[in-house]
Each structure stands twice: as C-alpha cells, then as structure tokens.
PDB file of N, CA and C in Angstrom:
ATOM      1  N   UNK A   1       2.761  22.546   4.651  1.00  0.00           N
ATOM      2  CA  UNK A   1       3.807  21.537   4.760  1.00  0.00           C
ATOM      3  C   UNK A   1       3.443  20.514   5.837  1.00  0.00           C
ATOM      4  N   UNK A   2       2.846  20.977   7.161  1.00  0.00           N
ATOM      5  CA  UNK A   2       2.367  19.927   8.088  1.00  0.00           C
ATOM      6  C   UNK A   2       1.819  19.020   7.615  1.00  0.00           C
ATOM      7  N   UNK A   3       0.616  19.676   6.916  1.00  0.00           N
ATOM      8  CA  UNK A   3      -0.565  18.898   6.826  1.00  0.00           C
ATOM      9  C   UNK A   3      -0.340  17.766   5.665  1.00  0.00           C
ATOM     10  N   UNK A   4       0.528  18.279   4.781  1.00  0.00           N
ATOM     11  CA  UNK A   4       1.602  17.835   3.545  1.00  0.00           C
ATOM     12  C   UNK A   4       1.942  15.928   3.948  1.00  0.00           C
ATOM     13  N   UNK A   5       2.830  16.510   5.194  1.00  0.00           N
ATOM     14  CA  UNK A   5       3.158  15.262   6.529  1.00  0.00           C
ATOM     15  C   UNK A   5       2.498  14.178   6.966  1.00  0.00           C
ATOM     16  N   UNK A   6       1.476  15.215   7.732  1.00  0.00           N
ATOM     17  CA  UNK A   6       0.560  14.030   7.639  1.00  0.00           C
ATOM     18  C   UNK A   6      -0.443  13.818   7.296  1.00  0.00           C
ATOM     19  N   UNK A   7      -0.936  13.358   5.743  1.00  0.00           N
ATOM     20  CA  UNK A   7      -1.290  13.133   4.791  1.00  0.00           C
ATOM     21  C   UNK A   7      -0.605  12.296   4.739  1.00  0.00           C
ATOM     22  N   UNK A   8       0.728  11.773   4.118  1.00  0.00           N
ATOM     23  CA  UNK A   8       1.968  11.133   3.793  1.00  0.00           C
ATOM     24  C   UNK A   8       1.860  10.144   5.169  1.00  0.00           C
ATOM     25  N   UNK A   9       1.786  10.628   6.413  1.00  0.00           N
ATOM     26  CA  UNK A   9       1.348   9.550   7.315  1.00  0.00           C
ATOM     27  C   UNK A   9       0.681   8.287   7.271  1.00  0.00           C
ATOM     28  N   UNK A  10      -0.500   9.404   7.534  1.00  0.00           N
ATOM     29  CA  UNK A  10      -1.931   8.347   7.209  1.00  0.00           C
ATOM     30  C   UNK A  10      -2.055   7.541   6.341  1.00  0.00           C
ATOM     31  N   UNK A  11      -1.037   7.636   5.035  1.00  0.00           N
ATOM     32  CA  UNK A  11      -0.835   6.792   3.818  1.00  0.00           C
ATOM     33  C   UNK A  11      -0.249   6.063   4.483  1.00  0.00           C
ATOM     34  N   UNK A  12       0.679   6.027   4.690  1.00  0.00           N
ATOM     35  CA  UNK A  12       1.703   4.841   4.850  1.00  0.00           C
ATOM     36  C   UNK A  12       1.310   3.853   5.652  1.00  0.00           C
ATOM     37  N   UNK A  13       0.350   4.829   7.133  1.00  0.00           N
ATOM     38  CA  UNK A  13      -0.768   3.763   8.084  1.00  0.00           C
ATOM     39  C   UNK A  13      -1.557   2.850   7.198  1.00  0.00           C
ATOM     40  N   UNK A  14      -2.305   3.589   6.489  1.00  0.00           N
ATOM     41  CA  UNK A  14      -3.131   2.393   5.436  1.00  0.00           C
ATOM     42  C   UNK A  14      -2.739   1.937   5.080  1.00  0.00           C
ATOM     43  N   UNK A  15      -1.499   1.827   4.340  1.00  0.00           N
ATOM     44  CA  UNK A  15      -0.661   0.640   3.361  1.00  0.00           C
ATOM     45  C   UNK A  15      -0.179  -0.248   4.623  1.00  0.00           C
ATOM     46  N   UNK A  16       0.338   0.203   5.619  1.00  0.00           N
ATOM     47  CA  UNK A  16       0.696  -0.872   6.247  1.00  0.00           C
ATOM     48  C   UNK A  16      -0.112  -1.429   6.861  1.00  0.00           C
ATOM     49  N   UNK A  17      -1.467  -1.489   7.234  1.00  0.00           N
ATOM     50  CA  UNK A  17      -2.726  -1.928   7.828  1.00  0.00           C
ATOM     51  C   UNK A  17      -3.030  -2.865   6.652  1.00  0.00           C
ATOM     52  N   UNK A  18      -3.081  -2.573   5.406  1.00  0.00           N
ATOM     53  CA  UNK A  18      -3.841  -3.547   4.395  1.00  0.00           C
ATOM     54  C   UNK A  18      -2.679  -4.641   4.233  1.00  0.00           C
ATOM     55  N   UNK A  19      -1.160  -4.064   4.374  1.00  0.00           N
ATOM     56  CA  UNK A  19      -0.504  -5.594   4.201  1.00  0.00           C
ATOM     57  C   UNK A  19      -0.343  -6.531   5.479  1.00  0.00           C
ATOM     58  N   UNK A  20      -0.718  -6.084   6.676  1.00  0.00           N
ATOM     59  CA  UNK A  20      -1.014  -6.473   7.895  1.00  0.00           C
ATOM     60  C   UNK A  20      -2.057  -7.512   7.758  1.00  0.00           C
ATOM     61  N   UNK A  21      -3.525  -6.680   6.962  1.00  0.00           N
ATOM     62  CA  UNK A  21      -4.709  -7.524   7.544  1.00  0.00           C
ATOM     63  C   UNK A  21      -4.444  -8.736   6.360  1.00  0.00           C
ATOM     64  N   UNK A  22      -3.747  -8.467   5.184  1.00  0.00           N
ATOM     65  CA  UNK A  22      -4.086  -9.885   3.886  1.00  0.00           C
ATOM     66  C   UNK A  22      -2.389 -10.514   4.514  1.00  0.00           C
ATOM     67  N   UNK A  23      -1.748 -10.351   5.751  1.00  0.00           N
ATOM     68  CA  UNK A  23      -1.062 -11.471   5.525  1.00  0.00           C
ATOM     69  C   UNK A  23       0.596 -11.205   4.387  1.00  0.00           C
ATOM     70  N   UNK A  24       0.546 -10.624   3.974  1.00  0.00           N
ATOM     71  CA  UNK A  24       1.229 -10.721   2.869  1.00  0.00           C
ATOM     72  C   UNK A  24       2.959 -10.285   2.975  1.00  0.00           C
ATOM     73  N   UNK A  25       3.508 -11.425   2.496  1.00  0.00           N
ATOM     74  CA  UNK A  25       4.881 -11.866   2.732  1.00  0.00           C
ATOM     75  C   UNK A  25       5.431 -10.470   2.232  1.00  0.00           C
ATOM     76  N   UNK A  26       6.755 -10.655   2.667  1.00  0.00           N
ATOM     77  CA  UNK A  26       7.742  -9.145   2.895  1.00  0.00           C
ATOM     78  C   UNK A  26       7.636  -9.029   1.195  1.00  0.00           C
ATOM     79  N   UNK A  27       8.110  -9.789  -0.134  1.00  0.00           N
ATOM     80  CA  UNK A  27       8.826  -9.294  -1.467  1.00  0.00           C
ATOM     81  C   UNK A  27       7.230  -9.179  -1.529  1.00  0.00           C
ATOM     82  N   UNK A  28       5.830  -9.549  -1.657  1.00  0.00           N
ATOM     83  CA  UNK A  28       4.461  -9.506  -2.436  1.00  0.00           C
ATOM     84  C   UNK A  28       3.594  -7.987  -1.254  1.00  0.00           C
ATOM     85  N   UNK A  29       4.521  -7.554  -0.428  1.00  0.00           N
ATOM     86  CA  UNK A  29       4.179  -6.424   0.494  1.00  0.00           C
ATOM     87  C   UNK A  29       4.869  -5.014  -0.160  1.00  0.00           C
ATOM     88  N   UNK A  30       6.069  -5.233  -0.625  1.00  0.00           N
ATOM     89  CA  UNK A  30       6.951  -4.223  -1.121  1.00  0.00           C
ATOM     90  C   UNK A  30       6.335  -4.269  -2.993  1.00  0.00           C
ATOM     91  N   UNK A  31       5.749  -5.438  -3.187  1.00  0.00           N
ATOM     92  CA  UNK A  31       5.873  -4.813  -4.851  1.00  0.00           C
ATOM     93  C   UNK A  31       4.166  -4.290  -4.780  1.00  0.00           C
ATOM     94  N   UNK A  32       3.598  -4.391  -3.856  1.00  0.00           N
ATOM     95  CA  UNK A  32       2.298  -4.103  -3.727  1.00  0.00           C
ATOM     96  C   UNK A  32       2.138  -2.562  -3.204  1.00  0.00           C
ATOM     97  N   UNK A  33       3.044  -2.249  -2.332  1.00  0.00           N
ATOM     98  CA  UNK A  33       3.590  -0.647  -1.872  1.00  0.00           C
ATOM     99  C   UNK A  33       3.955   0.099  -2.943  1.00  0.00           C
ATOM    100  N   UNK A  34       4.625  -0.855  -3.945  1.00  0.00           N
ATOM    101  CA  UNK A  34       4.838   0.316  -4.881  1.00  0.00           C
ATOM    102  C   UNK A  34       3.910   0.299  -6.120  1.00  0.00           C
ATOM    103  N   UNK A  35       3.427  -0.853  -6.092  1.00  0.00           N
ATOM    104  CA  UNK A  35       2.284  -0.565  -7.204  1.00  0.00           C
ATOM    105  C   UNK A  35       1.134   0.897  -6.622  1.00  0.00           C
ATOM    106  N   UNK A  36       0.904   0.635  -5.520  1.00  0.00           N
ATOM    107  CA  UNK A  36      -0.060   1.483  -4.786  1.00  0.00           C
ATOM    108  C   UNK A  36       0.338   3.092  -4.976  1.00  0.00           C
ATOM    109  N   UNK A  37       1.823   3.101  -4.823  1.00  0.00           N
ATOM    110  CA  UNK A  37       2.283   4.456  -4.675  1.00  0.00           C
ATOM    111  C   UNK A  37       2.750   4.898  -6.401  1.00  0.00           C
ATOM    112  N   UNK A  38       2.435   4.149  -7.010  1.00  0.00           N
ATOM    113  CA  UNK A  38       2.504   4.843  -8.468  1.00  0.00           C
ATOM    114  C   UNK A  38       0.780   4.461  -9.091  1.00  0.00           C
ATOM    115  N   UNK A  39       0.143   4.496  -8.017  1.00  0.00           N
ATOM    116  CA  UNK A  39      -1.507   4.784  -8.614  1.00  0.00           C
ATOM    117  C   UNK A  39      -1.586   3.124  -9.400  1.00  0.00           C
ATOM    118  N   UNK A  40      -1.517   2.394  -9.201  1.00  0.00           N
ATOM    119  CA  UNK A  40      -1.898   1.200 -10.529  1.00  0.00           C
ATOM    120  C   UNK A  40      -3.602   1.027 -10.001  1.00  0.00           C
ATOM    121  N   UNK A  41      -3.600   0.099 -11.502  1.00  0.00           N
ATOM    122  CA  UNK A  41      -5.138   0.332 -11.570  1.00  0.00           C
ATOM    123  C   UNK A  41      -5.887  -0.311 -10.941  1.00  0.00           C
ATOM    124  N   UNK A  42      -5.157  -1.454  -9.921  1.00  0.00           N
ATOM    125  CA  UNK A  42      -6.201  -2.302  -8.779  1.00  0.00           C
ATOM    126  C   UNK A  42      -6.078  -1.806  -7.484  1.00  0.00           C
ATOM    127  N   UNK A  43      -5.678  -0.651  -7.906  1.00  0.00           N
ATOM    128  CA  UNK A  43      -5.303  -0.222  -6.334  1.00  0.00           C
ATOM    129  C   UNK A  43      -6.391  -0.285  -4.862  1.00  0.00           C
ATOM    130  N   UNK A  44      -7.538  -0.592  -5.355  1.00  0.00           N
ATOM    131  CA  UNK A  44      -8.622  -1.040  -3.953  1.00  0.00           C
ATOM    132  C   UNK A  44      -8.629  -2.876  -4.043  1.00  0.00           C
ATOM    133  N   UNK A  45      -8.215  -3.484  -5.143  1.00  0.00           N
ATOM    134  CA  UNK A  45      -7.661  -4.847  -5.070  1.00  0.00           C
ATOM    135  C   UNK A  45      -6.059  -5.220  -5.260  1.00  0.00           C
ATOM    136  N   UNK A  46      -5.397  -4.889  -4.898  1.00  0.00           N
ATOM    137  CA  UNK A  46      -3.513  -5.137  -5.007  1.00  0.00           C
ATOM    138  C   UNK A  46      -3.444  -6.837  -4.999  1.00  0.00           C
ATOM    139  N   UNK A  47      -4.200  -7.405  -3.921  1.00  0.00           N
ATOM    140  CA  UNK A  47      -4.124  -9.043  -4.503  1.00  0.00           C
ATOM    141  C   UNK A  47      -4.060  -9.427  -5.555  1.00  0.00           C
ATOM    142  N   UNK A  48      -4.737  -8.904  -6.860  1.00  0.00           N
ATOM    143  CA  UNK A  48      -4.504  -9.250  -7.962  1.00  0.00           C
ATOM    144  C   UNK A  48      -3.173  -9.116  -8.588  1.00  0.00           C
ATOM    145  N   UNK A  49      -2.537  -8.273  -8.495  1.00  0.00           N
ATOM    146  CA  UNK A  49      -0.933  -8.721  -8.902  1.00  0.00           C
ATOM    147  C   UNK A  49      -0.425  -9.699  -8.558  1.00  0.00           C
ATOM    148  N   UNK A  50      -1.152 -10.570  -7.380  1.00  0.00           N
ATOM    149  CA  UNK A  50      -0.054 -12.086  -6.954  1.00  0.00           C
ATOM    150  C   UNK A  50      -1.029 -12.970  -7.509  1.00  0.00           C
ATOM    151  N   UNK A  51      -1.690 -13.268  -8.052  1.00  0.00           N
ATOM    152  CA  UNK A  51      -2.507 -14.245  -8.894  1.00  0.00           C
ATOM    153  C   UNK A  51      -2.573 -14.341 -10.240  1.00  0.00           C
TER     154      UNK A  51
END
C-alpha cells in the first residue's frame, strides 16, 4: 500500500513538471492530465491534443 502511494506520487510529480516545463494554460493542463491518466496514445507527446 505504501509503495502503492508513492508510485501515485511520483506520477502526479511528473505530470505536474511536464505541464510546468510546456507552459500550459490551466483548461489545456487539466484535459492533458486526464488524457495521460486514462493511457491515451500520445502520452510521451500530450501537445498534440492542442494542435
């Protein structure tokens, strides 16, 4: 269950580090969080959903 935790951490660090480093406005940050967290298929490019 810890380790469960943080796992689930460290995710959320990365997601919020990658919408940190591209900049990316609060509504194109949240639909990009959840594309990420239901696996979509650009998930090492998420920019592509706003283009």
């Amino acid at each position: 269950m810890e380790l469960e935790s943080i796992s689930i951490a460290l995710e959320i660090s990365r997601r919020k580090n990658h919408i940190e480093q591209h900049n990316l406005d609060e509504e194109n940050a949240f639909q990009w969080f959840l594309k990420s967290a239901e696996g979509g298929k650009n998930f090492e490019h998420p920019l592509e959903y706003f283009y």
